[in-house]
N, C-alpha and C. Protein backbone atom coordinates (compact mmCIF):
# COMPACT_ATOMS: atom_id res chain seq x y z
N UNK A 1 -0.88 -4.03 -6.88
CA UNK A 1 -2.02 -3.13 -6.78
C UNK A 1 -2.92 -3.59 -5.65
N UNK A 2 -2.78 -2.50 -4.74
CA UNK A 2 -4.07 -3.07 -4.20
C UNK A 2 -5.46 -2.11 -4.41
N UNK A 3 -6.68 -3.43 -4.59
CA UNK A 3 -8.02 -2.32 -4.47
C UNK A 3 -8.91 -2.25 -3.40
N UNK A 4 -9.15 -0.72 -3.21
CA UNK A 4 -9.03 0.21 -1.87
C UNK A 4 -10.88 -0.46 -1.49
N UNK A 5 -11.46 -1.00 -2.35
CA UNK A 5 -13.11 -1.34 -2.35
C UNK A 5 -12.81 -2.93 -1.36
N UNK A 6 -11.59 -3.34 -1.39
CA UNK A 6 -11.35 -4.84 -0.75
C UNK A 6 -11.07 -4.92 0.60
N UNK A 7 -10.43 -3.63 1.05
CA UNK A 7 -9.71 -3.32 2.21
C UNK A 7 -10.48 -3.32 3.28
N UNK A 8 -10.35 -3.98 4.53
CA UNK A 8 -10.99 -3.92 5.72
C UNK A 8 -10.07 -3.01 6.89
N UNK A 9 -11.12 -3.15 8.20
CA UNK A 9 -10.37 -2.29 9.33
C UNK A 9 -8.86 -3.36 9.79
N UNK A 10 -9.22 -4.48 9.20
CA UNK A 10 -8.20 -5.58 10.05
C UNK A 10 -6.83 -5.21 8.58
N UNK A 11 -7.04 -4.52 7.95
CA UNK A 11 -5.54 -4.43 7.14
C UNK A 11 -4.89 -2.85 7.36
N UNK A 12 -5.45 -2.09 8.09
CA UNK A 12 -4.71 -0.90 8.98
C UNK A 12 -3.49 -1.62 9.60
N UNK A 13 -2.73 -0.97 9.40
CA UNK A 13 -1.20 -1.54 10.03
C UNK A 13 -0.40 -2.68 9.79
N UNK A 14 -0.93 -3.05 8.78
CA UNK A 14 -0.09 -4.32 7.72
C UNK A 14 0.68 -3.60 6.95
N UNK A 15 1.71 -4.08 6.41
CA UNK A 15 3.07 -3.66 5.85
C UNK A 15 2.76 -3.56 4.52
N UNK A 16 3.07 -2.55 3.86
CA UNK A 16 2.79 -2.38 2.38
C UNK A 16 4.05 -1.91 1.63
N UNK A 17 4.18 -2.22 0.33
CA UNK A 17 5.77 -1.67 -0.26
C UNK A 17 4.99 -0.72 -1.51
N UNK A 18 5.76 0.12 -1.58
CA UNK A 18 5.64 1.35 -2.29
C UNK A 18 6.53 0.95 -3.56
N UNK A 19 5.93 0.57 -4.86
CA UNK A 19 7.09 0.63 -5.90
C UNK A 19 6.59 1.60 -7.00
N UNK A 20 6.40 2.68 -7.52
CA UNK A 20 6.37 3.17 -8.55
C UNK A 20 7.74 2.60 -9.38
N UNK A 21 7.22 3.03 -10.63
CA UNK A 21 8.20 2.78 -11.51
C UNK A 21 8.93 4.35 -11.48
N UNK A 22 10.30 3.88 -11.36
CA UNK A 22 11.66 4.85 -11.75
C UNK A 22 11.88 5.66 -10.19
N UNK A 23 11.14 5.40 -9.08
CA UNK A 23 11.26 5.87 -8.07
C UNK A 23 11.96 4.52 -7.22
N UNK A 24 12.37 4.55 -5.97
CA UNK A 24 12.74 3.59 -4.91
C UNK A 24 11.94 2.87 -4.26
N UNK A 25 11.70 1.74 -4.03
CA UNK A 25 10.51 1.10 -3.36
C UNK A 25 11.26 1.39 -2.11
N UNK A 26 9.90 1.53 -1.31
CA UNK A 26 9.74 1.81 0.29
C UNK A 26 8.44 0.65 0.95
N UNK A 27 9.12 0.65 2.31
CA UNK A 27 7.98 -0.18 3.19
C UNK A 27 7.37 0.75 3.93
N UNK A 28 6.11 0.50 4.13
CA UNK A 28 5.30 1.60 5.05
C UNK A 28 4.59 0.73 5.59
N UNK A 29 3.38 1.49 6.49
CA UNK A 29 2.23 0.53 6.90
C UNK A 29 1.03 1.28 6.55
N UNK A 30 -0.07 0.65 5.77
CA UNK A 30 -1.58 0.78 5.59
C UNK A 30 -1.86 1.39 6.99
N UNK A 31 -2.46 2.75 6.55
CA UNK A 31 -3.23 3.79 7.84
C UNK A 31 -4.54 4.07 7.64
N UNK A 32 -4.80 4.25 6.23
CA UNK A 32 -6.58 4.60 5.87
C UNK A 32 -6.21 4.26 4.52
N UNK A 33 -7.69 4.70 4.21
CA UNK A 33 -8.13 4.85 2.75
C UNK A 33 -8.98 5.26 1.90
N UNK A 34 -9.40 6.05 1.05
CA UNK A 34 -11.01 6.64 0.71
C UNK A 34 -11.32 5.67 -1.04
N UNK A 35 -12.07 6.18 -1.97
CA UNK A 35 -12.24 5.67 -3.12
C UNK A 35 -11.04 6.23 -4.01
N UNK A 36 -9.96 6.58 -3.59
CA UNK A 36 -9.06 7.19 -4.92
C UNK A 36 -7.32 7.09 -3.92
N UNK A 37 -7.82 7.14 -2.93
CA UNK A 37 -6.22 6.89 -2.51
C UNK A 37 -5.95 5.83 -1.36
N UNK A 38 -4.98 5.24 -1.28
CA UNK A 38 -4.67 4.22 0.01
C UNK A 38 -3.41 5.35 1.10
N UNK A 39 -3.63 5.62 1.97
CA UNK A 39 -2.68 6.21 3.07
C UNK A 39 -1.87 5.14 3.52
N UNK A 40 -0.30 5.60 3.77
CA UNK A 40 0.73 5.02 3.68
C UNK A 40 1.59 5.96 4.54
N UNK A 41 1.88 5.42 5.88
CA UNK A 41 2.85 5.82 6.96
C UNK A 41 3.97 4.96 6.65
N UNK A 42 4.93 6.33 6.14
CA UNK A 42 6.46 5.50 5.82
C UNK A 42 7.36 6.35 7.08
N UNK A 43 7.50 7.49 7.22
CA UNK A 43 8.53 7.69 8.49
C UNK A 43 7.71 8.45 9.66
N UNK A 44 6.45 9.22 9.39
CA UNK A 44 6.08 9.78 10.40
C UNK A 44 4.32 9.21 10.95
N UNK A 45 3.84 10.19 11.45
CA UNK A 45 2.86 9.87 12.03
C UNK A 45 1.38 9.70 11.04
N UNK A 46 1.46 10.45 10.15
CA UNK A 46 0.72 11.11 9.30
C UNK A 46 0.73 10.09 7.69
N UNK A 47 -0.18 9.87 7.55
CA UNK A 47 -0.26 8.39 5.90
C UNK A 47 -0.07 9.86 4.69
N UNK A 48 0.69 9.21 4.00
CA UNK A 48 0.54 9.65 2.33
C UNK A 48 -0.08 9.36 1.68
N UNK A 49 -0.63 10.09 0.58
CA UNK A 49 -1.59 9.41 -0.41
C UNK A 49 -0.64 8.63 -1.47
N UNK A 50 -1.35 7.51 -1.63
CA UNK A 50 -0.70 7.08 -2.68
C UNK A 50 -1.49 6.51 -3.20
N UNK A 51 -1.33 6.14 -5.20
CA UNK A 51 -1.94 5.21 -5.69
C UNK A 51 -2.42 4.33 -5.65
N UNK A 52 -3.35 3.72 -5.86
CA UNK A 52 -3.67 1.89 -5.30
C UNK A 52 -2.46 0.86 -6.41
N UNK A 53 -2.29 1.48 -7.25
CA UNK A 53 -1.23 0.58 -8.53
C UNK A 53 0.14 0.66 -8.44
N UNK A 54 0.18 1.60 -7.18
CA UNK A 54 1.97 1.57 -6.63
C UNK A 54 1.88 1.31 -5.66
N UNK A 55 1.65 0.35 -5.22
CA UNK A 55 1.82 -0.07 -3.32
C UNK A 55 0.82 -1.63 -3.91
N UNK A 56 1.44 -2.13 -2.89
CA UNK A 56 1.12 -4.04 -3.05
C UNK A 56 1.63 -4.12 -1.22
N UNK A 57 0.05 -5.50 -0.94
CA UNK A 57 0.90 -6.00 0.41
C UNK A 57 1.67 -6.53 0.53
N UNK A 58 2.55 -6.70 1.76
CA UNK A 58 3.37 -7.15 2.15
C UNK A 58 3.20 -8.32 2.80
N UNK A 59 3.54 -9.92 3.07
CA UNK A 59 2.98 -10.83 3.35
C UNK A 59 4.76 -11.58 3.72
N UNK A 60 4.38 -11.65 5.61
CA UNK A 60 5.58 -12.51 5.94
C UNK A 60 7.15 -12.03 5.13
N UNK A 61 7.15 -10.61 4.58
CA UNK A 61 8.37 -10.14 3.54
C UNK A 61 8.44 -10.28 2.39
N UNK A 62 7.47 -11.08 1.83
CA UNK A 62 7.19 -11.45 0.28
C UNK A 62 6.20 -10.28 -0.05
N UNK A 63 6.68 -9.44 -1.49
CA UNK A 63 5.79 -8.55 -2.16
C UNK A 63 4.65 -9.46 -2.77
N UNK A 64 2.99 -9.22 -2.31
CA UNK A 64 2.38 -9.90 -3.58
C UNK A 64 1.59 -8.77 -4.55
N UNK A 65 1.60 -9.24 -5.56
CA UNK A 65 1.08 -8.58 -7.24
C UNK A 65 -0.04 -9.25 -7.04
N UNK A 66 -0.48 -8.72 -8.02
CA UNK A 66 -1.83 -9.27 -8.91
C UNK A 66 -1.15 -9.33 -9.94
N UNK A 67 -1.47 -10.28 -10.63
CA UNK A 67 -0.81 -10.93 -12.05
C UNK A 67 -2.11 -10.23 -13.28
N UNK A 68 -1.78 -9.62 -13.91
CA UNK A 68 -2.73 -8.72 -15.07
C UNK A 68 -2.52 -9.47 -16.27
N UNK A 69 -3.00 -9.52 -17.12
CA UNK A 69 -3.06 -9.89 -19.05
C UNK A 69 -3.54 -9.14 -19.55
């Protein structure tokens, strides 16, 4: 998960993975973001909206989580 209140201009174009559950994880890159969605350029020019609880950064190729209880 990432939260969209943490995000700076310096994480535009960092690598993010897309995992919903029961869908395919995808790599994209962080393009924007408002209070309800993170934008996510996976093949074209243009970001998707996506959840903040299905997409996690990407770090050196390692997915990181937030660990929840």
């Amino acid at each position: 998960m990432i939260e969209p209140s943490k995000l700076t201009d310096k994480d535009i174009g960092r690598n993010v993975i897309y995992h919903r559950e029961f869908c395919n994880r995808q790599v994209g890159q962080l393009s924007s973001w408002n209070d309800r969605y993170i934008f996510v350029r996976f093949k074209g020019p243009n970001g998707e909206a996506c959840e903040p609880a299905d997409i996690s950064l990407e770090i050196s190729g390692v997915m990181i989580r937030e660990h929840r209880e």
